[in-house]
Each structure stands twice: as structure tokens, then as C-alpha cells.
Protein backbone atom coordinates (compact mmCIF):
# COMPACT_ATOMS: atom_id res chain seq x y z
CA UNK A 1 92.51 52.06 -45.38
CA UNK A 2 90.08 49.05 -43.58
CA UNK A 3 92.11 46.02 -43.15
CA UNK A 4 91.67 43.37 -45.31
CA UNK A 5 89.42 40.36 -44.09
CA UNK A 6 91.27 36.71 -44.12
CA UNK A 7 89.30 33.63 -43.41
CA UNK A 8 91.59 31.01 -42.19
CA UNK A 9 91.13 26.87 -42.20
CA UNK A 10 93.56 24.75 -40.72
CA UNK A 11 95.57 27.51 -38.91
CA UNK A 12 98.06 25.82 -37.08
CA UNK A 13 100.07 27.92 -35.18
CA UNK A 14 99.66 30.82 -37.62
CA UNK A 15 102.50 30.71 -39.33
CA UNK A 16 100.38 31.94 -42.64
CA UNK A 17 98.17 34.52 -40.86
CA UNK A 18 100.87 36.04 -38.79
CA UNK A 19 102.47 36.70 -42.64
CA UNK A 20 99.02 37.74 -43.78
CA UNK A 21 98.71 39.89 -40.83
CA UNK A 22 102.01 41.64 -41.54
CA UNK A 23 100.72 42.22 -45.17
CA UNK A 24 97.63 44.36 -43.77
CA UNK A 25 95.15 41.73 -43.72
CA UNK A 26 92.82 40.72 -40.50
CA UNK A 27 92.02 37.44 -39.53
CA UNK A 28 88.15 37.20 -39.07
CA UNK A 29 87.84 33.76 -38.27
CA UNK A 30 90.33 30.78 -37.49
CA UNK A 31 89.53 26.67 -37.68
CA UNK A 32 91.92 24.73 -36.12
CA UNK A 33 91.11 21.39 -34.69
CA UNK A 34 94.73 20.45 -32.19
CA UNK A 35 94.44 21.88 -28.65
CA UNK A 36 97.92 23.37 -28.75
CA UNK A 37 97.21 25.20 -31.53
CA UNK A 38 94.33 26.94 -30.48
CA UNK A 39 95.98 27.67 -27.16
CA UNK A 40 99.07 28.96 -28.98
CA UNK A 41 96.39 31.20 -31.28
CA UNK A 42 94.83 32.45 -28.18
CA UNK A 43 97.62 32.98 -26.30
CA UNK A 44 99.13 35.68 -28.91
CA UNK A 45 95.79 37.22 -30.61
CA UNK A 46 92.78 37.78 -30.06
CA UNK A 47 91.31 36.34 -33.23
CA UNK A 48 87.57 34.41 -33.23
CA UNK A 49 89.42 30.56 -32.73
CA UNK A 50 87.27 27.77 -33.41
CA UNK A 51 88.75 24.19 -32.59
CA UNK A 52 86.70 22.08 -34.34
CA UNK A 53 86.56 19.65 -37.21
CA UNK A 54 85.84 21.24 -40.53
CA UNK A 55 83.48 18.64 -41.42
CA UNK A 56 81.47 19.80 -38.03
CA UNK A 57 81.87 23.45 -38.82
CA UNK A 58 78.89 24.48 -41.89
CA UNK A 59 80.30 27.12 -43.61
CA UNK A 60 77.01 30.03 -42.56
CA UNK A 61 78.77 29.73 -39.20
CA UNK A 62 82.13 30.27 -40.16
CA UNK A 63 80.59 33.65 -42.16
CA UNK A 64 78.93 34.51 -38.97
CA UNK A 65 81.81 34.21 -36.54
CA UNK A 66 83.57 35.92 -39.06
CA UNK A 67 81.05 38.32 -39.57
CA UNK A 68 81.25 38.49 -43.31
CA UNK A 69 78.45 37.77 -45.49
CA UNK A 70 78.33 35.36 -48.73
CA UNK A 71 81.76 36.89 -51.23
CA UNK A 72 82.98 39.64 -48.65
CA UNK A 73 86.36 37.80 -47.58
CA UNK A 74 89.11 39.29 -49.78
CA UNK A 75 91.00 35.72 -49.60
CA UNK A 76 90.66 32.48 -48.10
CA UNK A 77 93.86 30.95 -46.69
CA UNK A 78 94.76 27.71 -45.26
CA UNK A 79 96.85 24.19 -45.66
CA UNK A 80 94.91 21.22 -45.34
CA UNK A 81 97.08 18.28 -43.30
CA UNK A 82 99.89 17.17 -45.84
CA UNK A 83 100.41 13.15 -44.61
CA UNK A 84 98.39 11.69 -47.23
CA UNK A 85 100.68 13.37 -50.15
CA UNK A 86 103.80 13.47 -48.07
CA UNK A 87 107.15 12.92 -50.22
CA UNK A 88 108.50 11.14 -46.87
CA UNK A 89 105.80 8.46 -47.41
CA UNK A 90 105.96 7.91 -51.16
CA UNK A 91 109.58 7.37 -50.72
CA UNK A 92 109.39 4.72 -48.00
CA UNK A 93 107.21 2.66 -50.12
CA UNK A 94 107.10 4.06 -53.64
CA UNK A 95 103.45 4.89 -52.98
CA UNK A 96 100.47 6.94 -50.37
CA UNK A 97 97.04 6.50 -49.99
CA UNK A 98 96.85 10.58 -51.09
CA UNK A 99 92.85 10.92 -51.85
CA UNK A 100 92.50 7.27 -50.62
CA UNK A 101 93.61 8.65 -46.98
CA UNK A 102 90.59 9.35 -45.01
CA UNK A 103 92.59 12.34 -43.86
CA UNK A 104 92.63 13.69 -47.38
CA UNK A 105 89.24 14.77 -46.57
CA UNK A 106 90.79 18.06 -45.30
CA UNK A 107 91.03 18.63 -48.94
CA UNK A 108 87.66 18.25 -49.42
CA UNK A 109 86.29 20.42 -46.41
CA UNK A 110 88.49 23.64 -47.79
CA UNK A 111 87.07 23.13 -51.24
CA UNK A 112 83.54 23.01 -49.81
CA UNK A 113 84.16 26.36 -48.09
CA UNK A 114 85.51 27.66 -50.94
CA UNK A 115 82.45 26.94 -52.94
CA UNK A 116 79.97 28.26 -49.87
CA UNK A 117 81.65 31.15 -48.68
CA UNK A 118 82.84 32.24 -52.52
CA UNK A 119 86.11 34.76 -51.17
CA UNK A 120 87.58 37.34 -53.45
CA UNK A 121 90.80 34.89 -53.38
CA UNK A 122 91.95 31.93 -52.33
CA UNK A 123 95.36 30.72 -50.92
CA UNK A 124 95.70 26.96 -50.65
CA UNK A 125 99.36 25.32 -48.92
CA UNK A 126 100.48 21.99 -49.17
CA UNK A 127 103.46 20.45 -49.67
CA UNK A 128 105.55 19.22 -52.73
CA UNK A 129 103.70 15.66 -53.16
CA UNK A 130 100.27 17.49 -54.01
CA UNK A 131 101.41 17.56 -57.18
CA UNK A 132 103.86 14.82 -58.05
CA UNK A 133 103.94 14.37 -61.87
CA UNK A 134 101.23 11.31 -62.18
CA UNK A 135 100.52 11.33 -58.73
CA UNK A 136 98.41 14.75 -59.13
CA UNK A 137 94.75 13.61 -57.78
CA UNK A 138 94.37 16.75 -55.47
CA UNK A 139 95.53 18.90 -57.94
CA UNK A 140 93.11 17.53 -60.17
CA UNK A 141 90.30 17.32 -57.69
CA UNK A 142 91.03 21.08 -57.53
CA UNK A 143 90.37 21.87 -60.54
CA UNK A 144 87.44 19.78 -60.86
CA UNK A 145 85.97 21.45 -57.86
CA UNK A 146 86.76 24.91 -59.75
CA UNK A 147 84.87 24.41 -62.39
CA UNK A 148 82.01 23.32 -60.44
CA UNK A 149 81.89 26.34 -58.51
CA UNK A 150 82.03 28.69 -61.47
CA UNK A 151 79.18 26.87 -63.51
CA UNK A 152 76.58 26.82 -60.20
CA UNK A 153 77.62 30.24 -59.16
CA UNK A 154 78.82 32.52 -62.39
CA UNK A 155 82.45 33.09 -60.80
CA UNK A 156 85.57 32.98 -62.70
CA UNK A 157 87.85 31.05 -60.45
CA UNK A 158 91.01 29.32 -61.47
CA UNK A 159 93.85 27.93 -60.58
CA UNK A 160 97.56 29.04 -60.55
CA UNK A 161 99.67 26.31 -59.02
CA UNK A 162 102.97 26.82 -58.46
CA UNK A 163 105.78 25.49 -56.38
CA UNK A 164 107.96 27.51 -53.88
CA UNK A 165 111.11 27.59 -52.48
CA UNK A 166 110.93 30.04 -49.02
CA UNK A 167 114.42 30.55 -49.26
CA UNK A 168 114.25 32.18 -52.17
CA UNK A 169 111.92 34.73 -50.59
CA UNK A 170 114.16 35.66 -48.05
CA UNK A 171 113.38 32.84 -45.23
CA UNK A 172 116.59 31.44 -43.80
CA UNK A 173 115.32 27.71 -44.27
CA UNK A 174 115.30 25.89 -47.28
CA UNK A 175 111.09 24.71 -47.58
CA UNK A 176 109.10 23.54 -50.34
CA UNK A 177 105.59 23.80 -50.65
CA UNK A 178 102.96 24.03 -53.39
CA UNK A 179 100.97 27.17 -54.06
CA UNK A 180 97.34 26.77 -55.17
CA UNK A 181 96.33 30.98 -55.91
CA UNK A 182 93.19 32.20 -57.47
CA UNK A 183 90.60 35.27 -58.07
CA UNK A 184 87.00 34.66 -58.03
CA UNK A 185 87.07 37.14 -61.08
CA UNK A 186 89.58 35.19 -63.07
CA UNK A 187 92.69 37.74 -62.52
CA UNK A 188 95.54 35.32 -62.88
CA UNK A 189 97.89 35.71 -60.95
CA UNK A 190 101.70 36.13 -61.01
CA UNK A 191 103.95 35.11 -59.07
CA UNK A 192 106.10 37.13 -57.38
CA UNK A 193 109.69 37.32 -58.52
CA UNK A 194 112.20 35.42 -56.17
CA UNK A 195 113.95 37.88 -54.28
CA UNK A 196 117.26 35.72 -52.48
CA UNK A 197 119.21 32.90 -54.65
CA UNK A 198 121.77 30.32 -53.37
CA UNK A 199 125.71 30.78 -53.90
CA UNK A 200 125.79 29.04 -57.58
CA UNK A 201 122.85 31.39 -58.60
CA UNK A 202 124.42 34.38 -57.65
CA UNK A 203 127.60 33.38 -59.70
CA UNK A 204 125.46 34.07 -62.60
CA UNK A 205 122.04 35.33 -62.34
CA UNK A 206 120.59 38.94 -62.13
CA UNK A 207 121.87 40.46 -59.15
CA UNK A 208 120.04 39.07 -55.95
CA UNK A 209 121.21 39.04 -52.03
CA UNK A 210 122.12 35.57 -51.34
CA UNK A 211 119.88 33.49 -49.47
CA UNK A 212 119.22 34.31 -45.72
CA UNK A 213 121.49 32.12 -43.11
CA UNK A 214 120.87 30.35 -39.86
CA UNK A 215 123.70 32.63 -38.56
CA UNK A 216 121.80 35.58 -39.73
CA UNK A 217 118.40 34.78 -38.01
CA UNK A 218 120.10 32.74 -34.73
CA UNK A 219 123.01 34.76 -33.86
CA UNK A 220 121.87 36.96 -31.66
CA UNK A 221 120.20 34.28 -29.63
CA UNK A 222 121.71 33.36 -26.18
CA UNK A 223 123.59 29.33 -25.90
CA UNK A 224 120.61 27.69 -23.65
CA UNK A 225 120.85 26.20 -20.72
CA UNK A 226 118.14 23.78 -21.10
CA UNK A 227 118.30 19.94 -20.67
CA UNK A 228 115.33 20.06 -23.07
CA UNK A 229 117.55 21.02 -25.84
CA UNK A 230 120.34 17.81 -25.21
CA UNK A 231 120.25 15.12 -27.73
CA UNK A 232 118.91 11.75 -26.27
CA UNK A 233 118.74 7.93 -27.71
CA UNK A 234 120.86 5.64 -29.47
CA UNK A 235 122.43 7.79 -31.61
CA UNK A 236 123.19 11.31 -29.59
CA UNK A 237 126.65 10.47 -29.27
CA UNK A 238 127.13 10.09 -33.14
CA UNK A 239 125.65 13.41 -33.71
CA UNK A 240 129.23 15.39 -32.89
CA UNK A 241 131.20 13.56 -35.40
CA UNK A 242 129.35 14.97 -38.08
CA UNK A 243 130.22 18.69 -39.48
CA UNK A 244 128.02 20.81 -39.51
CA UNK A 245 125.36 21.28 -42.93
CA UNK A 246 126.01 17.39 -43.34
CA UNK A 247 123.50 14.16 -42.29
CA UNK A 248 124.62 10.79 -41.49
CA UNK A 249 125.83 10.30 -45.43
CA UNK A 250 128.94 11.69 -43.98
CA UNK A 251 129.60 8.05 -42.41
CA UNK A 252 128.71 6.05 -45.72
CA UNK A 253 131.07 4.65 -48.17
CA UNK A 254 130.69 8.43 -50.19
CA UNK A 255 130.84 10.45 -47.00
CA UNK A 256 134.24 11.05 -45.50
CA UNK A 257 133.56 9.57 -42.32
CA UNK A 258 133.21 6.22 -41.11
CA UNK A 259 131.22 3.68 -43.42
CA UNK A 260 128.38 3.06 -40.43
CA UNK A 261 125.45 2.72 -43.08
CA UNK A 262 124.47 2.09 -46.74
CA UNK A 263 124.19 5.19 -48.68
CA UNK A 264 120.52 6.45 -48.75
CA UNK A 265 119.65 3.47 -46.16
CA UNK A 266 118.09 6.02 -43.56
CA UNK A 267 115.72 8.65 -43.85
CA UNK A 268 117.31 12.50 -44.99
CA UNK A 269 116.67 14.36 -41.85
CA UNK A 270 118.71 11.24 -40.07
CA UNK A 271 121.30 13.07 -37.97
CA UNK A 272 120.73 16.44 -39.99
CA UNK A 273 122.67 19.79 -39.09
CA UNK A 274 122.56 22.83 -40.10
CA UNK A 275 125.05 24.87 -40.98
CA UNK A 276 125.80 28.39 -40.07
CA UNK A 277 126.42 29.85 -43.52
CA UNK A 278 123.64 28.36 -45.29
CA UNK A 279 119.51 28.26 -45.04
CA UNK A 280 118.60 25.67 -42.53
CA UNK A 281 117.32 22.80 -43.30
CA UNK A 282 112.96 21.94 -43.43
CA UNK A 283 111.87 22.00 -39.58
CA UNK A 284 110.25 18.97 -39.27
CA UNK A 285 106.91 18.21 -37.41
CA UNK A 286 107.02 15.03 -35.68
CA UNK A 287 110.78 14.18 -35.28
CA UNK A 288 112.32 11.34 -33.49
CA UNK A 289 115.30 11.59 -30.93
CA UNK A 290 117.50 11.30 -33.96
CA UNK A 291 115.36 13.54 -36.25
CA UNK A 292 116.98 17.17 -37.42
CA UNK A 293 117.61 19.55 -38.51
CA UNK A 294 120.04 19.83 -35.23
CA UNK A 295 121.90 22.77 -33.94
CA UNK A 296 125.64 23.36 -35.23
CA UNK A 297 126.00 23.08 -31.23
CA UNK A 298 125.11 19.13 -31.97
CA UNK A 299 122.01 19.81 -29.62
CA UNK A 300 118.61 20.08 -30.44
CA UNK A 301 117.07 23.87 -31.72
CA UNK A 302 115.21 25.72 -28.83
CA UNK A 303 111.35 26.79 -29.57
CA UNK A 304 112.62 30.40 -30.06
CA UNK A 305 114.97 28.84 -32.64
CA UNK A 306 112.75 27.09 -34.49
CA UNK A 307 110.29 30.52 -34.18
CA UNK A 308 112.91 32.26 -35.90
CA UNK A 309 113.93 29.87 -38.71
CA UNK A 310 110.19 30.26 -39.50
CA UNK A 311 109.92 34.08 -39.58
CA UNK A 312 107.41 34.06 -37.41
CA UNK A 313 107.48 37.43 -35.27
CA UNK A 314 109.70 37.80 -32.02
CA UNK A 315 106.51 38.79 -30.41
CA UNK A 316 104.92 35.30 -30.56
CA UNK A 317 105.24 32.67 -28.26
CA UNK A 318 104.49 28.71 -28.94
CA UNK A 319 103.04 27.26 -25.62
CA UNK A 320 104.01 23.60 -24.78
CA UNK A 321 107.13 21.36 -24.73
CA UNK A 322 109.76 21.34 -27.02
CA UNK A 323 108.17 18.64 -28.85
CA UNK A 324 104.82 20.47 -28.74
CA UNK A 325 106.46 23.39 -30.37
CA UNK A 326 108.11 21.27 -33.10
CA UNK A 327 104.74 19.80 -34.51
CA UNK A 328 102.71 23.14 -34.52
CA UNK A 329 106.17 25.03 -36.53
CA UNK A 330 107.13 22.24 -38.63
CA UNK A 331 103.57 22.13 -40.14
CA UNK A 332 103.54 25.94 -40.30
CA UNK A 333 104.20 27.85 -43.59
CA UNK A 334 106.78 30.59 -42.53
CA UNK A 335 105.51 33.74 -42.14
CA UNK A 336 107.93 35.94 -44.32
CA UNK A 337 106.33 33.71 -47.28
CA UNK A 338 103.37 34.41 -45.99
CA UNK A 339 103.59 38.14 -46.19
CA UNK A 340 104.93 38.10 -49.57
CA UNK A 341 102.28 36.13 -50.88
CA UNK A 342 99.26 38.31 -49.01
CA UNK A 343 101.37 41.37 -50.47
CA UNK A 344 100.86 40.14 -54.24
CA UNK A 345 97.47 38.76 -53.75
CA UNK A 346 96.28 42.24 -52.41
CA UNK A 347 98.52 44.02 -55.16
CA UNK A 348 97.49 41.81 -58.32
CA UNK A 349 93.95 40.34 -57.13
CA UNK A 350 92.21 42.40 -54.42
CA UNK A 351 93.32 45.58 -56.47
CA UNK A 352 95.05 47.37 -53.55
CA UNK A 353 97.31 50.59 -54.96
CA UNK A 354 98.53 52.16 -52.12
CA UNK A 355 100.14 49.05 -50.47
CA UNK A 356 103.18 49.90 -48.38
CA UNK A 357 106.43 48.57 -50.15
CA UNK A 358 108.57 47.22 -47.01
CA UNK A 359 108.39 43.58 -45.83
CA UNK A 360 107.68 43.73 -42.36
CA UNK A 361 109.44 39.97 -41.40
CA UNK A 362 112.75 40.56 -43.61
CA UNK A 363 115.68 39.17 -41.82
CA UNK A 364 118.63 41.53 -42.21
CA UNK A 365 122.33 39.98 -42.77
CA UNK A 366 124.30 39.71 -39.56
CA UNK A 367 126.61 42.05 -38.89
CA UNK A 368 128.76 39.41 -36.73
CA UNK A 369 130.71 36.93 -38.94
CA UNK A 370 130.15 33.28 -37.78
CA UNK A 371 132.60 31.73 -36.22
CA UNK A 372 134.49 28.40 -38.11
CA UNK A 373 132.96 25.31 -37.58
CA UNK A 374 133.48 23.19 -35.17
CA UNK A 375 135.84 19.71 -36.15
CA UNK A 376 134.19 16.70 -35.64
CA UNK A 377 134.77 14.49 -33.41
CA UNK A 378 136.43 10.90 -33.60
CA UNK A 379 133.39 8.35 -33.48
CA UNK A 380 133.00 6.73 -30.31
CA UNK A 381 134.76 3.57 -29.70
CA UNK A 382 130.64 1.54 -29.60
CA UNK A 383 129.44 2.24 -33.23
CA UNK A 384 132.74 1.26 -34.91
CA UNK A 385 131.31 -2.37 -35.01
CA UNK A 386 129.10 -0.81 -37.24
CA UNK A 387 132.01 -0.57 -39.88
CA UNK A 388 132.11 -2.68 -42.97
CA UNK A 389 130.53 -2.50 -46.41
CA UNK A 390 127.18 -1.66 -46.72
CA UNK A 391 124.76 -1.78 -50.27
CA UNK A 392 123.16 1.96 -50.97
CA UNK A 393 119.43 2.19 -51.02
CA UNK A 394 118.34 0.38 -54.26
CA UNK A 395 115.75 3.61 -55.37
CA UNK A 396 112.47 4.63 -54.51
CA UNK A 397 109.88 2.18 -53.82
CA UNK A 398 112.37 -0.45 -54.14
CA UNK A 399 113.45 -0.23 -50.27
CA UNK A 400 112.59 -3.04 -47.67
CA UNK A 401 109.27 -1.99 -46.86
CA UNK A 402 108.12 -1.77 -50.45
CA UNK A 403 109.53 -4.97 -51.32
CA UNK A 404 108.05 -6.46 -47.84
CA UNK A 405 104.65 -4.92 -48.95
CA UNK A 406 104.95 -6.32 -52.31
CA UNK A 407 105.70 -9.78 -50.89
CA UNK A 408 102.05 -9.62 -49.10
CA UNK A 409 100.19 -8.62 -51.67
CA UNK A 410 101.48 -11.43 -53.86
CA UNK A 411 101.32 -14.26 -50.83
């Protein structure tokens, strides 16, 4: 059987074509405007990269490089940039720009493919804040933009939006993202059933493996010896006196630690470990020196690490920094999800029979029991000043940069 032919916008790394790839599908063209990317796509396939804006990029010569005609893709895949709907920002200030931000325009440049090249399917990524309950715009905008599509063209497409949990597929990293899924033929689709659950699920669910652990993709993985990897800043020596799976709640008044800070006063990923017997927590794309998910080691997770906790194949290799590795995998959509999703698109709306059954980027369950944690460690003699009583965050959009930008709109 011919490979199936992916056209993919805003590729990233390839976190959702290295999945797609897995699945049986070919990648016949990739857009990607960041340099890193590109060199990172380069460096591992030989796939037609084009690093250029999508609003410089008409869709005939997207088809060409591709070298698919008008409705010959069997699915178009990609996640537009996610900062305009981000859940970080509409918690800082109860609020986002969303369609307002000019770089919701990504938005606008997949839809426009969508409409030009007309694909067998579609796969569109984004994260949780796409479709907040009244905050729904893109969602909306999608749908809008369906419709459209199907009354100039006589196709069928529709939406199925749903909301994901990769853990649940079998990636050892708990990650939400929204789902938008559709057939040019109106197929709906279904989604796949979850294959993993977490420790209170399997208590009383069908039976299901529980979900994948850091231990289970990282232990096999040699300690580095990498400066890279230390913690640095104000903070690094805090990071050992927290156990590991916890965040710096663990010194609040609720926490049993220190109380160093006002419950919910700092951002989640503030001083975040994972922990060996559990999913890790969301890599994040542009952390600070104080920004997890950390190692259990209280260090910082090497680029091979990170690789892992996003199923992305062992043959792959992220070019760049540290840092430069973080951005292009925290904005990636792991692979394993990936490959189950291209595996159900081909099975339920490409009409593919003969599909082979076993998921290439499983992660089997170590063999190797983890070792205990490690105790924290008393907090260094310097933040103790930091003691005292300190008010929790007062709920979102109520923090001090709301109420600071509420103050300037009224002066």
C-alpha cells in the first residue's frame, strides 16, 4: 500500500508528523517559519521544508512542492501558534487578545489552506484556551469558515472538537490540547477510546494499564554530566527542598514546607518536579531559570529527556541549546498522540482496512523499579526571611496585574 500524503503547516519540530509518519502517512510538504525548526526538520528527514510565513506562502505552491493537485492530500495537519488563547495568559489577567492578537492570524492562514487545497481530512492542534466556555472565538471562526467552504465548493466538512489528555493515550506527560478533526465527505469522526488512566481511574474503571511514568520513559537514560543541565538564578537553591511531583505550594501556608509565598501567588510550573511514578508534568516552551517541569535530580531535563517525555523517536535529534530544544518540544504535540490520531483518521475517514494494529511509539513499563525519592532538603538559611503569613491568590483575573490593568483603564 502507497503511503498516505500529509500536508503539514506550522511543523515545529515535528512532533505531529513524526506520529503521522509512524501511522503510515508521508509528509509531502512542511511550513515552518523559526530557523531552528527547519534546521531540526532537515537535519532528521528529508521532507520538502519551507520556512516561510504562511501569509507569504499561496496555497498552488504549497500543492506544487507537495506535488498534489487540488483534494489529493488524505489530511491536513498542523497547530497554529497557541499565545493568543493561552490559559497562562487568561489567568494572569483574567483575559487575551485571542482573535484580537495579530498572531491569531495563524488561525486564519490554516483555514485559508484548508479552503484552497480542500484535503480528504483535516487535523487542527491547539491548546486548551481555543475553546474556553465563552471565550470560544476560534472555535467559532472555525466553524464559520466550514460552512463557507462547503457552500462555495459542495464538500461536507465539519467539525469534531474535542479535548485530549496525552496521557491517557499512553504518553508519559500529562498535556492538554484541543482536537479540531474533520472529513471533507462529512464522516464524523470518533474518537478513539483512551487507552492509559491515572491511579483513581483504575480503582474503578474498565480495566486499563495505568498511565505511562517518567521512570518508564527516562530510566534507562545515563545521569549527565552537563553544566547545561544545573539549575541557575535566584531560586536554584530552593529547588532541593521540594519533593519530588510537588511545585513551590509545598512552601505555602497548605504545603508542608516553609510558608515562603501566598498560595497560588506564582505561576504553576514555579519550581515544578516531576515525579518518578507519575506522568510528567506539560514541557514548557519558553521557561525561565525557575520554570519546570525539573528533574527529580533537582536539575534541569536534558534535550534527550525532554525528546522522550514527548514520544518523539530515539532516532531524532533537536539541534541547538538546551533552551533551543525546550521551545521547539514544548510547542510540539507528542508524537505517540500523534500516531494514534493519524491511525483513526486513516481507519474511520481515509477508509484504510488493512492498517497494521501495533503503535509504533508505545512506551513499555520499566522493568527496573524506581528508586525512593529523595528527602528534601532543609531550606537554606537566605530565604527563611521570606517566612511569615502570606494572602493566597484572590482568583483569576483578580491578581495584581488585572487589578493594575483595571486601574488604567479607569484613570
Amino acid at each position: 500500500m502507497s503511503k498516505l500524503t500529509a500536508i503539514s503547516l506550522f511543523t515545529g519540530a515535528g512532533g505531529l508528523d513524526f506520529g503521522f509518519e509512524a501511522a503510515g502517512f508521508r509528509t509531502a510538504a512542511a511550513l515552518e517559519i523559526d530557523e531552528r525548526c527547519c534546521a531540526t526538520l532537515r537535519h532528521n528527514r528529508d521532507w520538502p521544508v519551507i520556512q516561510r510565513d504562511i501569509a507569504a506562502v499561496p496555497t498552488h505552491e504549497l500543492l506544487e512542492i507537495a506535488g498534489l493537485g487540488i483534494g489529493e492530500a488524505d489530511v491536513l495537519i498542523g497547530g497554529p501558534p497557541c499565545q493568543p488563547f493561552s490559559k497562562s495568559g487568561f489567568w494572569a489577567t483574567g483575559d487575551a487578545k485571542r482573535l484580537d492578537d495579530p498572531r491569531a492570524n495563524t488561525l486564519e492562514g490554516y483555514l485559508r489552506v484548508l479552503a484552497e487545497a480542500r484535503p480528504k481530512t483535516f487535523l487542527l492542534e491547539n491548546v486548551e484556551g481555543l475553546g474556553f466556555r465563552g471565550k470560544d472565538e476560534g472555535l467559532q471562526l472555525v466553524h464559520s469558515r466550514l460552512a463557507a467552504i462547503n457552500a462555495a465548493n459542495g464538500t461536507q466538512y465539519r467539525a469534531t472538537i474535542v479535548t485530549l489528555n496525552a496521557a491517557d493515550y499512553g504518553v508519559p506527560q500529562l498535556r492538554k490540547r484541543i482536537f479540531v478533526i474533520g472529513a471533507r465527505d462529512g464522516t464524523p469522526f470518533n474518537v478513539p477510546v483512551a487507552t492509559h488512566a491515572s491511579d483513581a481511574e483504575v480503582d474503578w474503571a474498565e480495566p486499563r494499564p495505568r498511565h505511562v511514568t517518567a521512570w518508564d520513559a527516562l530510566h534507562d537514560l545515563a545521569e549527565p554530566n552537563d553544566p547545561e543541565v544545573a539549575v541557575t538564578g535566584k531560586w536554584a537553591e530552593l529547588l532541593p527542598t521540594i519533593p519530588e511531583g510537588r511545585n513551590y505550594l509545598w512552601h505555602t501556608d497548605r504545603g508542608g514546607g516553609e510558608p515562603l509565598f501566598g498560595w497560588r501567588r506564582r505561576y504553576w510550573s514555579f519550581l515544578l518536579k516531576i515525579a518518578k511514578a507519575q506522568p510528567a508534568w506539560t514541557i514548557q516552551a519558553q521557561p525561565g531559570p525557575a520554570t519546570g517541569p525539573f528533574h527529580w535530580n533537582n536539575r534541569r531535563l536534558t534535550i534527550r529527556e525532554m525528546a522522550r517525555l514527548q514520544t518523539f523517536p530515539d532516532d531524532i535529534e533537536i539541534l541547538g541549546s538546551i533552551a533551543d530544544a525546550q521551545r521547539q518540544l514544548g510547542n510540539a504535540v507528542p508524537s505517540l498522540l500523534g500516531e494514534v490520531l493519524a491511525r483513526t483518521i486513516a481507519w474511520q475517514l481515509v477508509g484504510v482496512r488493512d492498517w497494521p494494529p501495533p503503535i509504533k511509539l508505545a512506551i513499555a513499563p520499566a522493568e527496573i523499579a524506581p528508586p525512593p525519592p529523595l528527602a528534601p532538603s532543609p531550606v537554606p538559611t537566605k530565604f527563611l526571611s521570606l517566612r511569615g503569613r502570606h494572602e493566597a491568590h484572590p482568583g483569576t483575573g483578580k491578581g495584581h496585574r488585572a487589578a493594575a490593568r483595571a486601574l488604567a483603564v479607569n484613570e
